[in-house]
N, C-alpha and C. Protein backbone atom coordinates (compact mmCIF):
# COMPACT_ATOMS: atom_id res chain seq x y z
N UNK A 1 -26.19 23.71 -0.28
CA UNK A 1 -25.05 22.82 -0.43
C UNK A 1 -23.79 23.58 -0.03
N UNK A 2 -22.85 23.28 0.49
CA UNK A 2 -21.91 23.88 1.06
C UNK A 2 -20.36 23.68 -0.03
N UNK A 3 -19.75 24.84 0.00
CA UNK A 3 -18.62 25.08 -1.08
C UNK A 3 -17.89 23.96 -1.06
N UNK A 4 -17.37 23.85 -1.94
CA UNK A 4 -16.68 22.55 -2.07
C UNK A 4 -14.70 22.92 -1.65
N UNK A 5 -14.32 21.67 -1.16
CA UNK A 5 -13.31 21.79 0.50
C UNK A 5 -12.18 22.43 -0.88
N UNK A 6 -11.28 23.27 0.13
CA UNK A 6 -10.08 23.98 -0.32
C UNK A 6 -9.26 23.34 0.47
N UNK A 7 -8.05 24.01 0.11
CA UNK A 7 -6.82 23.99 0.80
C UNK A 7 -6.83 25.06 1.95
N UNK A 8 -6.40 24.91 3.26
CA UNK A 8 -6.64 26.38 3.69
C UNK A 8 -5.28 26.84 3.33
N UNK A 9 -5.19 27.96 3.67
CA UNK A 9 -3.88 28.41 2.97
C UNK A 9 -2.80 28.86 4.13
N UNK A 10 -3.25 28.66 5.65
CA UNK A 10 -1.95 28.54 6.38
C UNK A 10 -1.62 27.02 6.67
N UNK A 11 -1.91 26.01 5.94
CA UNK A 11 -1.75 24.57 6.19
C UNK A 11 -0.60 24.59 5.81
N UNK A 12 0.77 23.86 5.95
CA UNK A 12 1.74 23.67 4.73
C UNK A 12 1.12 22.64 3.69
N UNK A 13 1.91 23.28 2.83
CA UNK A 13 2.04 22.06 1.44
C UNK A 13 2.77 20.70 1.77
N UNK A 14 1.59 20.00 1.38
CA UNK A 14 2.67 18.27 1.27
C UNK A 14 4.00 18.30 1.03
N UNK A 15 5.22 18.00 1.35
CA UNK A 15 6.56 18.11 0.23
C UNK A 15 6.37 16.93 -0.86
N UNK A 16 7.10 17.30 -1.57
CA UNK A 16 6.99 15.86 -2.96
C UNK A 16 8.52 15.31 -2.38
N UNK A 17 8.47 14.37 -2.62
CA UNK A 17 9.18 13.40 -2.47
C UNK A 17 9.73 12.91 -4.11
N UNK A 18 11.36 13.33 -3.54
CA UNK A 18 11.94 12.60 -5.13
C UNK A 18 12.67 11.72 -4.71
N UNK A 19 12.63 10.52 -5.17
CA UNK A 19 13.32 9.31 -5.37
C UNK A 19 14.40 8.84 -6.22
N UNK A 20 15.42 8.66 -5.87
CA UNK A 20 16.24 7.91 -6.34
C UNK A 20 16.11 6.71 -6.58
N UNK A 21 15.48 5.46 -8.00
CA UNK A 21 15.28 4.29 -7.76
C UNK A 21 16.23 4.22 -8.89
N UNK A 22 17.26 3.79 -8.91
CA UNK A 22 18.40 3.00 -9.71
C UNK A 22 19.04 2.13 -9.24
N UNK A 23 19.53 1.68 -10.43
CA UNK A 23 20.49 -0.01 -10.32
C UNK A 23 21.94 0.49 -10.08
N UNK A 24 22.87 -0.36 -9.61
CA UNK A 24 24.26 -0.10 -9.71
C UNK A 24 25.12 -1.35 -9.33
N UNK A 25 25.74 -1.47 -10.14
CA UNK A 25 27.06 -2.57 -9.46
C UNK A 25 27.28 -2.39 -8.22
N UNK A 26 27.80 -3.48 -7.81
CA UNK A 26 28.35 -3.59 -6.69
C UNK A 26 29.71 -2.71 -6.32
N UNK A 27 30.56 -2.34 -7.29
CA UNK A 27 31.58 -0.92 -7.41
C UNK A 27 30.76 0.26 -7.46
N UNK A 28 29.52 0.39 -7.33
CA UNK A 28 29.23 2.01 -7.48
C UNK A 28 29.07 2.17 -8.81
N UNK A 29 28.54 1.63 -9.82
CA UNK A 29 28.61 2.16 -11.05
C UNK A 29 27.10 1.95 -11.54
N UNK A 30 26.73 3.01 -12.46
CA UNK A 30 25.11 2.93 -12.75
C UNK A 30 25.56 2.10 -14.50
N UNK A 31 26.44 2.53 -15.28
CA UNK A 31 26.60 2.43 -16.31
C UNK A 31 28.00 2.08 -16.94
N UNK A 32 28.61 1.50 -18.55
CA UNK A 32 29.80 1.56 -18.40
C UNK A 32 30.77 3.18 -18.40
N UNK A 33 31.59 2.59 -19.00
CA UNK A 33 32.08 4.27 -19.41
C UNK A 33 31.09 4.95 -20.44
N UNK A 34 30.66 4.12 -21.66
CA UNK A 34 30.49 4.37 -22.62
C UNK A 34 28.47 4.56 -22.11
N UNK A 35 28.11 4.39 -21.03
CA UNK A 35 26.59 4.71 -21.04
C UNK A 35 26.44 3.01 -20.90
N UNK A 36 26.97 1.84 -21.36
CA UNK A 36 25.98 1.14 -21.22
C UNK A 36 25.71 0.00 -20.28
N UNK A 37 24.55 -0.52 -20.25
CA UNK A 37 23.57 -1.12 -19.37
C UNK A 37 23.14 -2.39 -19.58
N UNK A 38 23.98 -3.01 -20.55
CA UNK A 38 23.77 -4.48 -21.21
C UNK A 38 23.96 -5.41 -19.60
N UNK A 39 24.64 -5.25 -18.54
CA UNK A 39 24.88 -5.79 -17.66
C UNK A 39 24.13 -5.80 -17.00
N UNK A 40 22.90 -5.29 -17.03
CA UNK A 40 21.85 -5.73 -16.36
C UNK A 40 20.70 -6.79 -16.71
N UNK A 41 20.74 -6.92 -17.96
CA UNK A 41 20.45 -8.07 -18.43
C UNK A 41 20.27 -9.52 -17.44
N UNK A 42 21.16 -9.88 -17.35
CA UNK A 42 21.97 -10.63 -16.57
C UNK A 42 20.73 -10.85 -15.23
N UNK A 43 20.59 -10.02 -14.72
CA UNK A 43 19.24 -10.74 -13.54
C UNK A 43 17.86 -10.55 -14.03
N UNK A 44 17.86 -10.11 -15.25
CA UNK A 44 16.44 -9.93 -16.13
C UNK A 44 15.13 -11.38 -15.68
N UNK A 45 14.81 -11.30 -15.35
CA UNK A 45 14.15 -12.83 -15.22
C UNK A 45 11.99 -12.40 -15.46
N UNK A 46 11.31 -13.24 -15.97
CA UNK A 46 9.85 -12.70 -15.87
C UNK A 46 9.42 -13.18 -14.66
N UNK A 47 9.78 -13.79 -14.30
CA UNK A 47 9.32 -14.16 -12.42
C UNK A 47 9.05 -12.85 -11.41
N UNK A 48 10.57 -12.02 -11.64
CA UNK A 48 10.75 -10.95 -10.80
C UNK A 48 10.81 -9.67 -11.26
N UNK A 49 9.96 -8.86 -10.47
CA UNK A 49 10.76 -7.19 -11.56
C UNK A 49 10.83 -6.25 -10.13
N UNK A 50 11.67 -7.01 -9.33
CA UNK A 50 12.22 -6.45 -7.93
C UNK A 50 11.79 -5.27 -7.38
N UNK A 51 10.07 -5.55 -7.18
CA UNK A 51 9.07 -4.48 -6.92
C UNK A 51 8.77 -2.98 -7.89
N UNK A 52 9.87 -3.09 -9.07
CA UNK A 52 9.06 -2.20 -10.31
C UNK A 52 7.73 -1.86 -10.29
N UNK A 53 6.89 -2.35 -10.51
CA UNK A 53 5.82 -2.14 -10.97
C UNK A 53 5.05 -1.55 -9.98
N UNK A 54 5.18 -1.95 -8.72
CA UNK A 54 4.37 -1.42 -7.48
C UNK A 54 4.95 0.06 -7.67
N UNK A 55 6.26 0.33 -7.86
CA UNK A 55 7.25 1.55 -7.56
C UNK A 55 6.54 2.46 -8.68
N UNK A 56 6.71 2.19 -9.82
CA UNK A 56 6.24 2.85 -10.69
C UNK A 56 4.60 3.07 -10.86
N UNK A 57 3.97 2.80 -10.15
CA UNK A 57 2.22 3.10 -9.87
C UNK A 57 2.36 4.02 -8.35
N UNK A 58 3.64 4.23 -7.74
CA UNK A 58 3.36 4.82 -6.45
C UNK A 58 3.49 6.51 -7.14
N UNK A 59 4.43 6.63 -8.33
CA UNK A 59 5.17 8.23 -8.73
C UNK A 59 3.99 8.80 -9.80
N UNK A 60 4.08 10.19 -9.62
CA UNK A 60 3.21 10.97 -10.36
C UNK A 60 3.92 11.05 -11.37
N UNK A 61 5.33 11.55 -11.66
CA UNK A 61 6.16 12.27 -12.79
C UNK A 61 7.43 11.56 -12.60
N UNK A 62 7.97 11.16 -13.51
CA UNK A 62 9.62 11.00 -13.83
C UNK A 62 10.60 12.38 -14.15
N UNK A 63 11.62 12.44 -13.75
CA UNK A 63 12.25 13.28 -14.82
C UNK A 63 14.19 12.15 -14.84
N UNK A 64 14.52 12.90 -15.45
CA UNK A 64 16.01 12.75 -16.53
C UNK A 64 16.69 13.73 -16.91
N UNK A 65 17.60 13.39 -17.29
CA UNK A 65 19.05 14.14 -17.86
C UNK A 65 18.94 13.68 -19.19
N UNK A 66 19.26 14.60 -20.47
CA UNK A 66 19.06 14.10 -21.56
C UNK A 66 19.99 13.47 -22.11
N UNK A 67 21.12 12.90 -21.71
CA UNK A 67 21.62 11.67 -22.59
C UNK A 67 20.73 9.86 -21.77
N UNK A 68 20.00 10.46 -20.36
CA UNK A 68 19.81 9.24 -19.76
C UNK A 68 17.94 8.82 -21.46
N UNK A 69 17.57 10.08 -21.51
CA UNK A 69 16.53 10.59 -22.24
C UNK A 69 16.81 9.69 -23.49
N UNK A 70 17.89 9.93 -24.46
CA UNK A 70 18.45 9.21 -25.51
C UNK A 70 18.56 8.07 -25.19
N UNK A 71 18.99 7.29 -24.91
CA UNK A 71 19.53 6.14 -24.38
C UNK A 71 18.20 5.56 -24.28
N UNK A 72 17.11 6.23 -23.44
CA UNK A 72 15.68 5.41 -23.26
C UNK A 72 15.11 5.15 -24.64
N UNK A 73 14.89 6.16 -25.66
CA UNK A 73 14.64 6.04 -26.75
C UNK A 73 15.21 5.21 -27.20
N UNK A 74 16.12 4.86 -26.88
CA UNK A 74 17.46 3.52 -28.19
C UNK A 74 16.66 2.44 -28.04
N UNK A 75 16.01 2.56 -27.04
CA UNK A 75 15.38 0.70 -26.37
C UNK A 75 14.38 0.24 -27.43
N UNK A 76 13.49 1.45 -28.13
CA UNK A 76 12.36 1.25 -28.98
C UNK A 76 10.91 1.88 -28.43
N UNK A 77 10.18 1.66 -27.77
CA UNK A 77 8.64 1.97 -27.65
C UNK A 77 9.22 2.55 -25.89
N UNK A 78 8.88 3.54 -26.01
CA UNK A 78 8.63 4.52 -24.34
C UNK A 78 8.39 3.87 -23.53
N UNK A 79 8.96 3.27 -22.38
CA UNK A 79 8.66 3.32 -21.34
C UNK A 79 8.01 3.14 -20.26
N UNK A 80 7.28 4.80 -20.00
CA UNK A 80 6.66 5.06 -19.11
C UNK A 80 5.45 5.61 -20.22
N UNK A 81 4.66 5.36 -20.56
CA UNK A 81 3.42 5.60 -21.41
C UNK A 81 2.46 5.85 -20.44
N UNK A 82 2.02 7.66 -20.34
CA UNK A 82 0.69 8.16 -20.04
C UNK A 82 1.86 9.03 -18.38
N UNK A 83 2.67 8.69 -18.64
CA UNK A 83 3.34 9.44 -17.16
C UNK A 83 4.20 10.78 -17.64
N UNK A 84 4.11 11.93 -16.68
CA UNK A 84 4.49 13.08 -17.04
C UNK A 84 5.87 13.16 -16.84
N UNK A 85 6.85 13.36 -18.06
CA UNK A 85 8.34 13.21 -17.97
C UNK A 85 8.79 14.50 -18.58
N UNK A 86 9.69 14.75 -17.54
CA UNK A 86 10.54 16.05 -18.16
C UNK A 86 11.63 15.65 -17.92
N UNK A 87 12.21 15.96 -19.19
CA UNK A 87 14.00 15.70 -19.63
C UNK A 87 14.27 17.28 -19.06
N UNK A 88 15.38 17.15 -18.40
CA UNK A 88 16.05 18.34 -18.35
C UNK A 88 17.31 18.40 -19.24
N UNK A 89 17.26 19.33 -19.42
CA UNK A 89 18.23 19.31 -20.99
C UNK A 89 18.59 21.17 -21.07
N UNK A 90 19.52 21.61 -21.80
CA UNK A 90 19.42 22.60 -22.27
C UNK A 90 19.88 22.64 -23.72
N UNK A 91 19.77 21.71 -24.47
CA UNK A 91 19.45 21.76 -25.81
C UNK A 91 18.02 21.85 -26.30
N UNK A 92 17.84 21.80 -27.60
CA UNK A 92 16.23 21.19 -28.08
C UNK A 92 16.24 20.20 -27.93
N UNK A 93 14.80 19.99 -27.93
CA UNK A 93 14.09 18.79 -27.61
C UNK A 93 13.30 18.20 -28.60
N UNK A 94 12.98 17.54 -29.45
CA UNK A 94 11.88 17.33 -30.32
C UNK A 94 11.47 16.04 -29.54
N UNK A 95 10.36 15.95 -29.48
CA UNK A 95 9.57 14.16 -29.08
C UNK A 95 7.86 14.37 -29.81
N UNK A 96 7.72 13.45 -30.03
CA UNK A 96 6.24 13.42 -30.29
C UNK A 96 5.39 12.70 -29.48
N UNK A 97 5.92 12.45 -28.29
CA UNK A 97 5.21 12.14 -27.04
C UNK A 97 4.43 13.05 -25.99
N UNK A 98 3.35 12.79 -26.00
CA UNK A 98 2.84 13.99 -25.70
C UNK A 98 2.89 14.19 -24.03
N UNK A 99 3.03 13.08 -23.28
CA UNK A 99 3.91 12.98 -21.89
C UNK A 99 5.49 13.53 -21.87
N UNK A 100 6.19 13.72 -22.78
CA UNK A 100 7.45 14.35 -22.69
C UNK A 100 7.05 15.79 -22.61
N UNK A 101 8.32 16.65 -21.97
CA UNK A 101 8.29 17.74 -22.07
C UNK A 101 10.07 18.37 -21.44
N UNK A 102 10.78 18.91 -22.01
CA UNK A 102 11.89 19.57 -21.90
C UNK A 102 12.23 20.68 -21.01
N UNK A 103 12.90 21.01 -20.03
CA UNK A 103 13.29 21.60 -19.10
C UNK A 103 14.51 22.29 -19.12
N UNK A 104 14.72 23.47 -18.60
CA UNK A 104 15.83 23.92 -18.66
C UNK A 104 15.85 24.84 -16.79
N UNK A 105 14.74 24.09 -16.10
CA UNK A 105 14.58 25.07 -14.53
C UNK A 105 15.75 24.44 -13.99
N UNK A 106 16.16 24.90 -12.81
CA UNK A 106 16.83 24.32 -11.96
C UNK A 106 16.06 22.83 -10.81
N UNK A 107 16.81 22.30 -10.09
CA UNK A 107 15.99 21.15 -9.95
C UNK A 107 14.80 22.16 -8.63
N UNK A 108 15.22 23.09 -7.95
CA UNK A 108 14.42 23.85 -6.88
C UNK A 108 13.19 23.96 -7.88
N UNK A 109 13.24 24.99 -9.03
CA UNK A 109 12.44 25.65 -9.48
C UNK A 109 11.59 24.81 -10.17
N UNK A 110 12.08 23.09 -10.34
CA UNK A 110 11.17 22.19 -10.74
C UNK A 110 10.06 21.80 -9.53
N UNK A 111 10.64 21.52 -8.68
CA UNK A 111 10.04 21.12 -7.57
C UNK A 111 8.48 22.29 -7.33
N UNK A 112 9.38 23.71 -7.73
CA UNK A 112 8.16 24.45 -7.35
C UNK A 112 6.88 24.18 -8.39
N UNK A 113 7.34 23.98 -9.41
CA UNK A 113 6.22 23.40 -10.43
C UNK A 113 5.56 22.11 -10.51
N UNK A 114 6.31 21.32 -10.36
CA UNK A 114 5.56 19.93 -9.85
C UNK A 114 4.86 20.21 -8.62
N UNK A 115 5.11 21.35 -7.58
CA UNK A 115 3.94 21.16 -6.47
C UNK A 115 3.01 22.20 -6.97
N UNK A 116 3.05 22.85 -8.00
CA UNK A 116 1.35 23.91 -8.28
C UNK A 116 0.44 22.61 -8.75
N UNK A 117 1.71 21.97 -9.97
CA UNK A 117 0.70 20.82 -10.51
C UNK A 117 0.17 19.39 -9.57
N UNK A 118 0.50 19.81 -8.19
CA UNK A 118 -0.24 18.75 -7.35
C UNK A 118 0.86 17.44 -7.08
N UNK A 119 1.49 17.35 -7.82
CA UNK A 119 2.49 15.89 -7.62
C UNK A 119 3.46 15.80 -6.46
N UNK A 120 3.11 14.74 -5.70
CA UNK A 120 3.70 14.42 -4.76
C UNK A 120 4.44 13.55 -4.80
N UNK A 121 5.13 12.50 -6.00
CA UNK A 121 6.46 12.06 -5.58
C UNK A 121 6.60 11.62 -6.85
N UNK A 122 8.08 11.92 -7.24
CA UNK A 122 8.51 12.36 -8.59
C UNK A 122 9.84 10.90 -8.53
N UNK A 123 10.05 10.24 -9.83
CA UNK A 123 11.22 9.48 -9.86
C UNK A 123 12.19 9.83 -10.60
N UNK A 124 12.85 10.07 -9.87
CA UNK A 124 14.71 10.78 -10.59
C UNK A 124 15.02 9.34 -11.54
N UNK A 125 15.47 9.40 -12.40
CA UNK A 125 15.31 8.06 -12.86
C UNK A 125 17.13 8.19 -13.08
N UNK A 126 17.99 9.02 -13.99
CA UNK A 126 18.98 9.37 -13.97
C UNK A 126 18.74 10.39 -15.24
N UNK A 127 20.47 10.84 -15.43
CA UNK A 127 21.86 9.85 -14.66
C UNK A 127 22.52 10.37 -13.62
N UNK A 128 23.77 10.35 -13.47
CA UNK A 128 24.61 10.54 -12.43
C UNK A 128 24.63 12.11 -11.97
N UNK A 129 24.96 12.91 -13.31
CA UNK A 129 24.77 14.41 -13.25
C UNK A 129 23.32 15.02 -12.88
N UNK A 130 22.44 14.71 -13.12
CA UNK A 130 21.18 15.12 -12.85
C UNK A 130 21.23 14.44 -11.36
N UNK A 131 21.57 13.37 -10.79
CA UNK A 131 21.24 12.60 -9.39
C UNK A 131 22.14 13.96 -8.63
N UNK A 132 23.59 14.35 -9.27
CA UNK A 132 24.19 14.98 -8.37
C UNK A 132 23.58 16.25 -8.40
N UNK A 133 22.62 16.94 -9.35
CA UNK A 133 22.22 18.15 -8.98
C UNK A 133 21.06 18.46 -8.00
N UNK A 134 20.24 17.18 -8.38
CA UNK A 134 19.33 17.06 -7.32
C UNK A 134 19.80 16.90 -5.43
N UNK A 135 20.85 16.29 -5.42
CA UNK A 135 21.35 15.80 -4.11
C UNK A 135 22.42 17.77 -3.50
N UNK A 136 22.77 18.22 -4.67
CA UNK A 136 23.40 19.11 -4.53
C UNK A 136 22.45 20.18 -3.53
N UNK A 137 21.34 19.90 -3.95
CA UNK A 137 20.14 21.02 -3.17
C UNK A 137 19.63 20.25 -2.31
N UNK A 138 19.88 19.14 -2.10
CA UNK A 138 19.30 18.74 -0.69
C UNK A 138 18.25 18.12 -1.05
N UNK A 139 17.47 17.56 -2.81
CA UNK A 139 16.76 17.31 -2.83
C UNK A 139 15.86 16.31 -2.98
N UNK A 140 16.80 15.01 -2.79
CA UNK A 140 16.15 13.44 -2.63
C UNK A 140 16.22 12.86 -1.22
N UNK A 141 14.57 12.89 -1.41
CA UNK A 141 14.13 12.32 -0.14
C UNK A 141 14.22 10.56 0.48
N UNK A 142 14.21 10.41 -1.28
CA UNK A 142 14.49 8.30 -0.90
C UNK A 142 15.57 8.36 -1.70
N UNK A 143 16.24 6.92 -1.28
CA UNK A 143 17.19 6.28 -2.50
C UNK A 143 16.90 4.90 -2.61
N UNK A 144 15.88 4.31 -3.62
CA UNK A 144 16.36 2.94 -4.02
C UNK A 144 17.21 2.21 -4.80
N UNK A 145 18.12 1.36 -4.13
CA UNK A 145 19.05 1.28 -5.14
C UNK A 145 19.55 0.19 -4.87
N UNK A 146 19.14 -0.74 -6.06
CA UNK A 146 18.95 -1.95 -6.44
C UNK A 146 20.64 -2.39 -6.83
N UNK A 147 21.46 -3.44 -5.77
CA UNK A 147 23.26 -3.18 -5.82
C UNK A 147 22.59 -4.74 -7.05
N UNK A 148 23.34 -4.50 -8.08
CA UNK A 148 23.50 -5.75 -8.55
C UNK A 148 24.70 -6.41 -8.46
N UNK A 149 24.80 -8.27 -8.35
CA UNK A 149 25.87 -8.85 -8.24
C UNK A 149 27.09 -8.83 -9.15
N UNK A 150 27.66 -7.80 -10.18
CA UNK A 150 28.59 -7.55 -10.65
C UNK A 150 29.53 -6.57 -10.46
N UNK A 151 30.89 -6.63 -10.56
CA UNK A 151 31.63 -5.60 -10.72
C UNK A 151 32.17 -4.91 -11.75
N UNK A 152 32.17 -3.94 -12.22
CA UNK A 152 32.41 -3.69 -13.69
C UNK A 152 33.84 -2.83 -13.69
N UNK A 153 34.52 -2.76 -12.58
CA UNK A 153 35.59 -1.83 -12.67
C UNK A 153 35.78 -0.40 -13.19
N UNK A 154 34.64 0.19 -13.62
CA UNK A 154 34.84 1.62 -14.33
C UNK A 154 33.79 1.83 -14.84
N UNK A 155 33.58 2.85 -15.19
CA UNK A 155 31.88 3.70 -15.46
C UNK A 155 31.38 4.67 -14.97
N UNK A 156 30.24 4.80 -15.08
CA UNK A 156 29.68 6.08 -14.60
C UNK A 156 29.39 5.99 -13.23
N UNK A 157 30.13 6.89 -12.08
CA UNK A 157 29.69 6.23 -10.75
C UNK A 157 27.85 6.69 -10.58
N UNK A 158 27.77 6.35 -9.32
CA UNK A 158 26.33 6.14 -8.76
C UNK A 158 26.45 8.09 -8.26
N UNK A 159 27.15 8.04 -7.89
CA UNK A 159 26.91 9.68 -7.47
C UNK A 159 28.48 10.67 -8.02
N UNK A 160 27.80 11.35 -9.01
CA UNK A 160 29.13 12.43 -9.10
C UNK A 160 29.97 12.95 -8.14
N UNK A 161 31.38 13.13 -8.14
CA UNK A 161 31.76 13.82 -6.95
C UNK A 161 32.27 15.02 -7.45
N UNK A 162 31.79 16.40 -6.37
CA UNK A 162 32.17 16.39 -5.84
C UNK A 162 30.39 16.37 -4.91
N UNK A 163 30.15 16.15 -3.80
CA UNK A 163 28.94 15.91 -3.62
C UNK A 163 28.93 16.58 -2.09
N UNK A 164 27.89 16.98 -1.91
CA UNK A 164 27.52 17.05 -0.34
C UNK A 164 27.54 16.00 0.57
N UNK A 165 27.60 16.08 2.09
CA UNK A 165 27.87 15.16 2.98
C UNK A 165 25.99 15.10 2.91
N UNK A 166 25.77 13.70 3.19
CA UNK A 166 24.22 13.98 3.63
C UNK A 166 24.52 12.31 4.82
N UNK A 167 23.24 12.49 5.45
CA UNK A 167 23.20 11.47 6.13
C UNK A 167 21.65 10.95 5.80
N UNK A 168 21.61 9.10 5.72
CA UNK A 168 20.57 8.71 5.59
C UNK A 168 20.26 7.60 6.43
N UNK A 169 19.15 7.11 6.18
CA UNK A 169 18.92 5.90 7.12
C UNK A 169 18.19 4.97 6.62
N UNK A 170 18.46 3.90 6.41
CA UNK A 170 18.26 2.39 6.29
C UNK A 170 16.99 1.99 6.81
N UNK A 171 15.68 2.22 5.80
CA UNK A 171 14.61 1.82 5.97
C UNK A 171 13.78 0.55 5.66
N UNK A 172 14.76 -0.13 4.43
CA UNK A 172 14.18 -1.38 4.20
C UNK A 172 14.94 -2.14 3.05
N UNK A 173 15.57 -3.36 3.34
CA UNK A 173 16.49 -4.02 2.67
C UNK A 173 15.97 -5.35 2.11
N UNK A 174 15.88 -5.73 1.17
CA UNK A 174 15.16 -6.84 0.53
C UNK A 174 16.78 -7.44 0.12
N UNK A 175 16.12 -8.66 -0.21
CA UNK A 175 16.98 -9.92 -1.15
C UNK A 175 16.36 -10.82 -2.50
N UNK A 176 16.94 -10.86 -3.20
CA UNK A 176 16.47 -11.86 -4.26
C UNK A 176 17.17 -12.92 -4.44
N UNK A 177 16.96 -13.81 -5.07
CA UNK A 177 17.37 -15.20 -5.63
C UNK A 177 18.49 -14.92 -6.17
N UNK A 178 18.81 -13.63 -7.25
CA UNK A 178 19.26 -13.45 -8.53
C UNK A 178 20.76 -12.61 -7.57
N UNK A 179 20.68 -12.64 -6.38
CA UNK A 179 21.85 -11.79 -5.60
C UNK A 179 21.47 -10.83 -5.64
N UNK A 180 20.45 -9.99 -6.40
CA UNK A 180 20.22 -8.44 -6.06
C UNK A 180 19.68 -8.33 -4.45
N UNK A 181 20.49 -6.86 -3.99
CA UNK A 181 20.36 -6.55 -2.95
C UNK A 181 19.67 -4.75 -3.25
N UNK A 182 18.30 -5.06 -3.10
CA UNK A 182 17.73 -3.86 -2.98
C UNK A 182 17.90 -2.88 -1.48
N UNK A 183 18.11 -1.90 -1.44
CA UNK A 183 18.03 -1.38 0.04
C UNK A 183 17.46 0.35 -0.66
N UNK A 184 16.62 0.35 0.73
CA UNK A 184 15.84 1.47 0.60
C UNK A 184 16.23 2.39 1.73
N UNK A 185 16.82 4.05 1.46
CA UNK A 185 17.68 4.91 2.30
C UNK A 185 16.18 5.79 2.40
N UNK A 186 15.87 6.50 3.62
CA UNK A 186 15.67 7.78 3.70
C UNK A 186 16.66 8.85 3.91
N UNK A 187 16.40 10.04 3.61
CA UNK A 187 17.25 11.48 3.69
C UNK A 187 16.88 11.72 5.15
N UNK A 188 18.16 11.45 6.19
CA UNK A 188 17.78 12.06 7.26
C UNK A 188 17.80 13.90 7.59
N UNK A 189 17.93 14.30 8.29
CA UNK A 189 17.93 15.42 8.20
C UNK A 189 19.26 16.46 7.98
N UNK A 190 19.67 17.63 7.20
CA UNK A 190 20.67 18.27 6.78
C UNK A 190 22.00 18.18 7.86
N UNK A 191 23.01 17.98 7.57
CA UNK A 191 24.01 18.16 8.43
C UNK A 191 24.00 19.73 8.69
């Protein structure tokens, strides 16, 4: 019987792919000032869950910023149940979820660990500070980002500034009933 197949080891490694899939007003805002998200409500409908579910069966691992971390907890029952999530945080962490796990790497030195553990595409879920550290290294490969039909005048923007120039490209733009305008960016290549 013949050994069972390896990796060869001058192949490259797959890259993982991190995603940006968040909501935002139509001003650029993910949240109010105060964190919150009641305004999304508002296109909530059980008809539609504006390709969620497909999205979330495509990602191996989530990660977060730990006030986006809190905030998930406020909702009641987790989430993402049975999916590997690391809060990046540099406080403690207590969870009794045994899919949670607390971080203090940089977003590079995550990446290098999510690729020993095999995962090939990770969802940035938020918030703004964690989106800007990831983007800071060059390191989101998609952005979905679901514009909803409101303006909220103030809040947490969609990307911290001060930010890198990046250039992307317009791979796929959906519409809904509800006015959401989903559009899907790739990361073109580094300026």
């Amino acid at each position: 019987m013949p050994p069972p197949l390896t990796l060869l080891p001058w192949l490259p490694a797959m890259p993982i792919e991190i995603v940006l899939y968040i909501a935002t007003s139509l001003d650029g805002f993910i949240a109010t000032p105060e964190g919150g998200i009641d305004w999304l409500s508002a296109i909530e409908t059980p008809e539609e869950d504006y390709g969620y579910e497909a999205f979330y069966t495509s990602v191996d691992a989530i990660v977060m910023g730990r006030r986006t971390y809190d905030q998930v907890l406020s909702w009641g029952d987790w989430p993402y149940p049975g999916k590997p999530s690391y809060i990046m945080t540099h406080q403690p962490l207590s969870s009794d979820l045994a899919e949670v796990s607390a971080t203090a790497q940089s977003p590079s030195d995550l990446m290098a660990t999510w690729s020993a553990l095999g995962y090939r595409r990770v969802w940035l879920v938020g918030g703004a500070a964690l989106a800007a550290a990831f983007r800071a290294e060059g390191l989101i490969s998609e952005y979905i980002l679901s514009i909803i039909p409101v303006l909220l005048g103030n809040g947490i923007p969609l990307f911290m500034p001060p930010g890198p120039r990046a250039e992307v490209q317009l791979y796929q733009a959906e519409t809904f009933t509800s006015g959401v305008v989903q559009l899907t960016y790739r990361a073109a290549k580094p300026l």
